[in-house]
PDB file of N, CA and C in Angstrom:
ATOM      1  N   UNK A   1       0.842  -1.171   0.000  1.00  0.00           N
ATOM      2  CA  UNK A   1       0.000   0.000   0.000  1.00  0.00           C
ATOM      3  C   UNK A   1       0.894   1.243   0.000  1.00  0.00           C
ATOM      4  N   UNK A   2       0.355   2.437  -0.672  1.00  0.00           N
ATOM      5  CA  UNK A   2       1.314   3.033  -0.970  1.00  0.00           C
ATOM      6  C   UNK A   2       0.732   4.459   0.341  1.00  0.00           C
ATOM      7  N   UNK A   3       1.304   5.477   0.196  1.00  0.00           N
ATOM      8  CA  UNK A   3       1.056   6.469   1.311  1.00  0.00           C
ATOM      9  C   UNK A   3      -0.060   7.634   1.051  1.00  0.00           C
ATOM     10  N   UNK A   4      -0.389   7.753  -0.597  1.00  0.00           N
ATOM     11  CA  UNK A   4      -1.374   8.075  -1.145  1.00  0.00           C
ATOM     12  C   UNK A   4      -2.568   7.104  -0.964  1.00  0.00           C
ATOM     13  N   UNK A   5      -2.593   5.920  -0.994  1.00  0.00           N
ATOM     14  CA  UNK A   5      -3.984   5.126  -0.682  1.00  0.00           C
ATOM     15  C   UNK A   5      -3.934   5.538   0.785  1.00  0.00           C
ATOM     16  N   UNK A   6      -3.411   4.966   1.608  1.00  0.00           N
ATOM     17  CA  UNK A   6      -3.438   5.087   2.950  1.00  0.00           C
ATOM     18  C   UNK A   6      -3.687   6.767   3.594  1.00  0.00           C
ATOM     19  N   UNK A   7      -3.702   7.488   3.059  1.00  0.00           N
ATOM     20  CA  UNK A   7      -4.373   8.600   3.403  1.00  0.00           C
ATOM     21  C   UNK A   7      -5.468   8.700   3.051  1.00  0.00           C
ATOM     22  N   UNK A   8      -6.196   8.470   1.975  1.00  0.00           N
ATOM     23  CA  UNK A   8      -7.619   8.483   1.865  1.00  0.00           C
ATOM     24  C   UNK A   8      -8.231   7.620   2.528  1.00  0.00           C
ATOM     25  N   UNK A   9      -7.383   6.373   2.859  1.00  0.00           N
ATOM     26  CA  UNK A   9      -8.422   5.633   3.410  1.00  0.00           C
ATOM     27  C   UNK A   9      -8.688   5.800   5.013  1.00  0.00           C
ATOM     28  N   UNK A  10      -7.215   6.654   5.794  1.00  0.00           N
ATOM     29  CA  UNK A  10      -7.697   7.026   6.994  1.00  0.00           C
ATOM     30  C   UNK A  10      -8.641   8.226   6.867  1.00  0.00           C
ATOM     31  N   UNK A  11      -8.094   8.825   5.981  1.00  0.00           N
ATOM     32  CA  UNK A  11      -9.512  10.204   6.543  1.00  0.00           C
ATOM     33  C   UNK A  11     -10.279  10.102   5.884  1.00  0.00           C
ATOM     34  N   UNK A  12     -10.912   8.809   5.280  1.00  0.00           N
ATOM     35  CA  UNK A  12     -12.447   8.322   5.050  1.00  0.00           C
ATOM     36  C   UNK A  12     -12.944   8.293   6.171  1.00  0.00           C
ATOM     37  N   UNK A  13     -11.966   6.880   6.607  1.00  0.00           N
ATOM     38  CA  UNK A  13     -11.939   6.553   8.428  1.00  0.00           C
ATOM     39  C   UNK A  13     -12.537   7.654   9.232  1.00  0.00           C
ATOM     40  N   UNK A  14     -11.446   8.341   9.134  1.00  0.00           N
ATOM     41  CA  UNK A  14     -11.729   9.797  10.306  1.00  0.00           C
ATOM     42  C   UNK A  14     -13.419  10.495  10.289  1.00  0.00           C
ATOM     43  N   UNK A  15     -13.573  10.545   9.112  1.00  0.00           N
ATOM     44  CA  UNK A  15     -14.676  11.227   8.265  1.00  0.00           C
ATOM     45  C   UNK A  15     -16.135  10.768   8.773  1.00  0.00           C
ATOM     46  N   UNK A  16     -15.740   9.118   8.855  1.00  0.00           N
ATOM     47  CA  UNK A  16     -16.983   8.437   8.586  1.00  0.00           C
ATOM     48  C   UNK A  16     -17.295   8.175  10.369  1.00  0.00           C
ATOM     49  N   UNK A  17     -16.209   8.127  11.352  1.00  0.00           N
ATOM     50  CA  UNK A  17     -15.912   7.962  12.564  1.00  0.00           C
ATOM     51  C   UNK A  17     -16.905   9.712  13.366  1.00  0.00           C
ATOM     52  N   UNK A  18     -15.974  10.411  12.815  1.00  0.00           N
ATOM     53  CA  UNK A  18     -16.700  12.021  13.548  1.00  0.00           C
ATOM     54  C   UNK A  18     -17.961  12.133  13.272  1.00  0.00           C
ATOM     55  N   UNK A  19     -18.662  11.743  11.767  1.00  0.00           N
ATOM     56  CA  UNK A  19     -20.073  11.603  12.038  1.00  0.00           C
ATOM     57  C   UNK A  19     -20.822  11.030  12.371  1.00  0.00           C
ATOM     58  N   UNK A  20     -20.083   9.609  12.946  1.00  0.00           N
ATOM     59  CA  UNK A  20     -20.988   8.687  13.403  1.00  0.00           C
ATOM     60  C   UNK A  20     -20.941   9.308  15.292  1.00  0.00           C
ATOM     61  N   UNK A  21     -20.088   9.618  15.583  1.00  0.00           N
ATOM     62  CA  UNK A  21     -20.188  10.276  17.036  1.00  0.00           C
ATOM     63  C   UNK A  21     -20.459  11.541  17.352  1.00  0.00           C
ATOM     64  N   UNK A  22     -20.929  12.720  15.946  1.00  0.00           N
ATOM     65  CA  UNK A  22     -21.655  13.832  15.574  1.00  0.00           C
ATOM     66  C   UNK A  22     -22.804  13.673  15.641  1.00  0.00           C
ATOM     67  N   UNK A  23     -23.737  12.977  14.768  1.00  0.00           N
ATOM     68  CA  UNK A  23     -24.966  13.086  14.408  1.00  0.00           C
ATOM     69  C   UNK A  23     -26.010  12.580  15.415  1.00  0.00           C
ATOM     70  N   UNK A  24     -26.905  13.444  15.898  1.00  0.00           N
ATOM     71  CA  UNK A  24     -27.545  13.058  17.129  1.00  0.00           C
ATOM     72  C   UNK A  24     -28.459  12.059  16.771  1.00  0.00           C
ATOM     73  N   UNK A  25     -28.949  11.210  15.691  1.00  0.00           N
ATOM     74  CA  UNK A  25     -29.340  10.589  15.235  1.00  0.00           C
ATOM     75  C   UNK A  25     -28.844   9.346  15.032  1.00  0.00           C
ATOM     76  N   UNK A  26     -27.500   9.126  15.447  1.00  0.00           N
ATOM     77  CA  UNK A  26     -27.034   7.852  15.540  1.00  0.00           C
ATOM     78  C   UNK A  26     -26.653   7.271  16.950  1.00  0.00           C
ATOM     79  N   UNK A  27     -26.661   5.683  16.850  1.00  0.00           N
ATOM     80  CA  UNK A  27     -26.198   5.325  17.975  1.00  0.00           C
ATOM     81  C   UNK A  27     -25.294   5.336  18.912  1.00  0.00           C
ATOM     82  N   UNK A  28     -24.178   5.788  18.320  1.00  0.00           N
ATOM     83  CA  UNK A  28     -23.173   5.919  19.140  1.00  0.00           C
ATOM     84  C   UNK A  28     -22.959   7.563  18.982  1.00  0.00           C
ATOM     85  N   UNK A  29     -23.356   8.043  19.395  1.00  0.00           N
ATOM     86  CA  UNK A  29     -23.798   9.736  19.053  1.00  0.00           C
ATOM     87  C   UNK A  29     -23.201  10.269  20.615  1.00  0.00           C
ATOM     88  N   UNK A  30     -22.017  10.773  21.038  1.00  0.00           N
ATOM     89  CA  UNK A  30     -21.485  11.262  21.659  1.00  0.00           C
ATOM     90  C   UNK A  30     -21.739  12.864  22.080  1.00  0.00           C
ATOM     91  N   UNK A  31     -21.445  13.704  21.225  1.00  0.00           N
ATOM     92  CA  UNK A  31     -21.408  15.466  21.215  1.00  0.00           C
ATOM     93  C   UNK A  31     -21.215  15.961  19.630  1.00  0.00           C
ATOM     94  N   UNK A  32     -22.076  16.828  19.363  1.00  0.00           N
ATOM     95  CA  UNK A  32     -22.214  17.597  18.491  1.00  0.00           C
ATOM     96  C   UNK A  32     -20.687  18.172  17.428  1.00  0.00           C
ATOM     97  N   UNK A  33     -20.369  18.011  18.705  1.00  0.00           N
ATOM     98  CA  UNK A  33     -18.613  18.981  19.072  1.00  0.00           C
ATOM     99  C   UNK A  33     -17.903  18.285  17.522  1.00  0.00           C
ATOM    100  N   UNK A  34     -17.562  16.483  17.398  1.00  0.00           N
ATOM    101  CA  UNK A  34     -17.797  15.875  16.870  1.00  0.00           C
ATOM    102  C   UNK A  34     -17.296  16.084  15.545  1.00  0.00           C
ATOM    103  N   UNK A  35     -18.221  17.119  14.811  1.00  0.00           N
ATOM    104  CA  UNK A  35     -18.514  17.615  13.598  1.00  0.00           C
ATOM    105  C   UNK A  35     -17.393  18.314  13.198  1.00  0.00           C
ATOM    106  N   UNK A  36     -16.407  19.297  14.311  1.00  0.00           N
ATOM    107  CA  UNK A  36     -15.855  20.093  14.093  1.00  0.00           C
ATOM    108  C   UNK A  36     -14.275  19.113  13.584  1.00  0.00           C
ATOM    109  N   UNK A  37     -14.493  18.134  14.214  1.00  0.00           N
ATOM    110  CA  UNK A  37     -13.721  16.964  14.015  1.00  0.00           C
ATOM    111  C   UNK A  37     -13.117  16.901  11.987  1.00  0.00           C
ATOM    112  N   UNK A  38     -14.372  16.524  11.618  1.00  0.00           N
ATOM    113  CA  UNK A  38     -15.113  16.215  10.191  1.00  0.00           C
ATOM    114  C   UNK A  38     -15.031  17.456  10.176  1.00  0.00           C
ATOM    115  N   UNK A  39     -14.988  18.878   9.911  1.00  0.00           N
ATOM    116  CA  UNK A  39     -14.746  20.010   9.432  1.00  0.00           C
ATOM    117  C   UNK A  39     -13.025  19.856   8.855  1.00  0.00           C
ATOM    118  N   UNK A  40     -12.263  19.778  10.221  1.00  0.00           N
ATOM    119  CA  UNK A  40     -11.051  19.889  10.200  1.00  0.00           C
ATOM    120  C   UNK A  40     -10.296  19.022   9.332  1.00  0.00           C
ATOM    121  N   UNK A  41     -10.761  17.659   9.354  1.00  0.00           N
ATOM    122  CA  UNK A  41     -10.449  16.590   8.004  1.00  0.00           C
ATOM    123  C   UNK A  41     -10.672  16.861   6.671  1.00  0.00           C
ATOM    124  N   UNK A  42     -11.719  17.899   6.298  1.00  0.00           N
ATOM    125  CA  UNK A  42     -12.056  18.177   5.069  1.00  0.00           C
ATOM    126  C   UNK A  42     -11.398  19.288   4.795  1.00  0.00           C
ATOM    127  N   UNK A  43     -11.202  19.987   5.478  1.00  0.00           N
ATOM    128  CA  UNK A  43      -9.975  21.067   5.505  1.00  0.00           C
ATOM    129  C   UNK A  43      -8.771  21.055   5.238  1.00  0.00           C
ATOM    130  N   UNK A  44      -8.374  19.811   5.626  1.00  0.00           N
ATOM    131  CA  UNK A  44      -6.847  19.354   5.397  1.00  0.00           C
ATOM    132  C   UNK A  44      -7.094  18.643   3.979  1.00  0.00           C
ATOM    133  N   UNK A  45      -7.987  18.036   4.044  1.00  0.00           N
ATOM    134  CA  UNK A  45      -7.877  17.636   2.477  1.00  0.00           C
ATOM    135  C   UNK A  45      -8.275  18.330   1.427  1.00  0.00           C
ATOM    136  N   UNK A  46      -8.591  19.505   1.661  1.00  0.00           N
ATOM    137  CA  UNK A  46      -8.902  20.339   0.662  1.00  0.00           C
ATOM    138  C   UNK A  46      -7.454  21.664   0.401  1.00  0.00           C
ATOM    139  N   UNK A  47      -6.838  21.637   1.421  1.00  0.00           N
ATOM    140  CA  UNK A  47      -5.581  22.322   1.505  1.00  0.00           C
ATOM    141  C   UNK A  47      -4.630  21.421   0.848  1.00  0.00           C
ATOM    142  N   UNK A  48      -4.655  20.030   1.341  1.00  0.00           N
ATOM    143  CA  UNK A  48      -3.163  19.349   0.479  1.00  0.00           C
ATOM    144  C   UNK A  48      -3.979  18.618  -1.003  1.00  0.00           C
ATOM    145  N   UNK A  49      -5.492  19.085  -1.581  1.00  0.00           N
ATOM    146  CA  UNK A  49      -4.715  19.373  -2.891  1.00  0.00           C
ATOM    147  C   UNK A  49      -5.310  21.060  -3.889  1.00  0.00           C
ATOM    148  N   UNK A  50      -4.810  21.697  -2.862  1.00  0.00           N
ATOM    149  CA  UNK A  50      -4.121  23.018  -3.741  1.00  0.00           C
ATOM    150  C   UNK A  50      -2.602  23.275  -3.405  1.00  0.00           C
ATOM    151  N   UNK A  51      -2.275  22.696  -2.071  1.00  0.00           N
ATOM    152  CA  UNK A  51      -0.633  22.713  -1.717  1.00  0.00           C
ATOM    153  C   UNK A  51       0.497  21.939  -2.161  1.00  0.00           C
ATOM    154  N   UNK A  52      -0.704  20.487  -2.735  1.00  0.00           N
ATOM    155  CA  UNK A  52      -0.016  19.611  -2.685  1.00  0.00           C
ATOM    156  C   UNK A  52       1.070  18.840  -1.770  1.00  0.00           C
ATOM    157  N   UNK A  53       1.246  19.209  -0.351  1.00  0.00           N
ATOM    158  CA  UNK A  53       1.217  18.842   0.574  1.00  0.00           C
ATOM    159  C   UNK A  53       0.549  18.390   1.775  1.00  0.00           C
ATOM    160  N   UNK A  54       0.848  17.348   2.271  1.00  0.00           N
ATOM    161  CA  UNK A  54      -0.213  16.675   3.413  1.00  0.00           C
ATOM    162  C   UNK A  54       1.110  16.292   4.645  1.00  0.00           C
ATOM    163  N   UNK A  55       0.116  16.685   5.616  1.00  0.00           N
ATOM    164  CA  UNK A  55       1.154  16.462   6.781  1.00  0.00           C
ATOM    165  C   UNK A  55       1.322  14.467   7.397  1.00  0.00           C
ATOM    166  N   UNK A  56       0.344  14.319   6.959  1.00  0.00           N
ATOM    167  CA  UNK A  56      -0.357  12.409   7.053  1.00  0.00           C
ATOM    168  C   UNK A  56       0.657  11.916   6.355  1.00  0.00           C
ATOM    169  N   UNK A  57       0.981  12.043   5.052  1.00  0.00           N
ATOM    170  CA  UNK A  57       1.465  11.410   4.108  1.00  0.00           C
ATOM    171  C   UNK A  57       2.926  11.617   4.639  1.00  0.00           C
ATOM    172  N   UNK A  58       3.269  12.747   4.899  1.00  0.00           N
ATOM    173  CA  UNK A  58       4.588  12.736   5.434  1.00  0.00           C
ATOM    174  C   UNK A  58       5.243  12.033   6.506  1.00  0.00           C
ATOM    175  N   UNK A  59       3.945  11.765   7.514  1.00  0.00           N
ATOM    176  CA  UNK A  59       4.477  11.270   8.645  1.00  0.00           C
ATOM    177  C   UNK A  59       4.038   9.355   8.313  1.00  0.00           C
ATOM    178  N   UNK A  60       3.289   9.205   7.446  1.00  0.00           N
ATOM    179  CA  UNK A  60       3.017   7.559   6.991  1.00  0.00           C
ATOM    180  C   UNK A  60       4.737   7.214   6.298  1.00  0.00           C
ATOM    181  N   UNK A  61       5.214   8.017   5.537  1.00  0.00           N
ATOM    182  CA  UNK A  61       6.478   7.952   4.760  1.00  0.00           C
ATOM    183  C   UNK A  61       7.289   7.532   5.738  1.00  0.00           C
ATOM    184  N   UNK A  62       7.693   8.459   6.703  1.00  0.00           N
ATOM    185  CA  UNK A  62       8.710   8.217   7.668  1.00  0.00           C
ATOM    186  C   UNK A  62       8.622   6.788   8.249  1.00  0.00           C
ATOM    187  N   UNK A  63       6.847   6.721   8.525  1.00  0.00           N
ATOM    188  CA  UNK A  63       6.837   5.476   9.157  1.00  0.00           C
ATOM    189  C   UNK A  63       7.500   3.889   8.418  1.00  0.00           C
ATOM    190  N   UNK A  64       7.344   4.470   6.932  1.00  0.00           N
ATOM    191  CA  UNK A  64       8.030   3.426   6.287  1.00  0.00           C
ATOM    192  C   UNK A  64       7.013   2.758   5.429  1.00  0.00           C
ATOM    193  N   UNK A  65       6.031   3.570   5.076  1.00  0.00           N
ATOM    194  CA  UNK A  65       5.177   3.232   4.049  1.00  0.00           C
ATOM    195  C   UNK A  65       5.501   3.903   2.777  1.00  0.00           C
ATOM    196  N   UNK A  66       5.715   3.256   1.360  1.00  0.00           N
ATOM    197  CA  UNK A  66       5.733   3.882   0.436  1.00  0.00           C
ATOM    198  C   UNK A  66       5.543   4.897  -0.312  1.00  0.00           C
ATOM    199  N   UNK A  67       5.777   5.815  -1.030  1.00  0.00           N
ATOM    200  CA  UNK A  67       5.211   6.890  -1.725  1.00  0.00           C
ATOM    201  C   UNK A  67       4.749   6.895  -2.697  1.00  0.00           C
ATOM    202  N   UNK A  68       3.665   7.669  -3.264  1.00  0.00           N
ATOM    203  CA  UNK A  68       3.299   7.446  -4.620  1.00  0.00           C
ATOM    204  C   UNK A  68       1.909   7.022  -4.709  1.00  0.00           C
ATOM    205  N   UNK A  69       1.609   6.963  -5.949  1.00  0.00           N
ATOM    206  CA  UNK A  69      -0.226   6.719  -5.939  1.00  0.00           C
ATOM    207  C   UNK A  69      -0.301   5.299  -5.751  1.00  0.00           C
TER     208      UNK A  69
END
């Protein structure tokens, strides 16, 4: 797996995690707060691609996961 898959697929993760403990409508529905969670993920992914940098990908690299699509 390369460090480009593995970032989308955690902050799907992340994504799909903050609204399930956001939405007062679900079961495991924690705090509202939550959301701001899922703000901040879409933020970062909307910054690394006009920057073309991601701070995830950098630190998956180090860890010793591959680069590249």
């Amino acid at each position: 797996m390369t460090s480009w898959r593995a970032v989308r697929i955690i902050a799907g993760t992340f994504i799909l995690l903050s609204l399930a403990l956001g939405i007062p409508g679900s079961p495991v529905f924690v705090s509202p707060w939550w959301l701001a969670f899922t703000a901040f993920v879409g933020a970062n992914l909307l910054q690394s691609g006009f920057t073309k940098w991601c701070m995830l990908e950098g630190i998956l690299r180090k860890l010793g996961i591959a680069p590249g699509c």
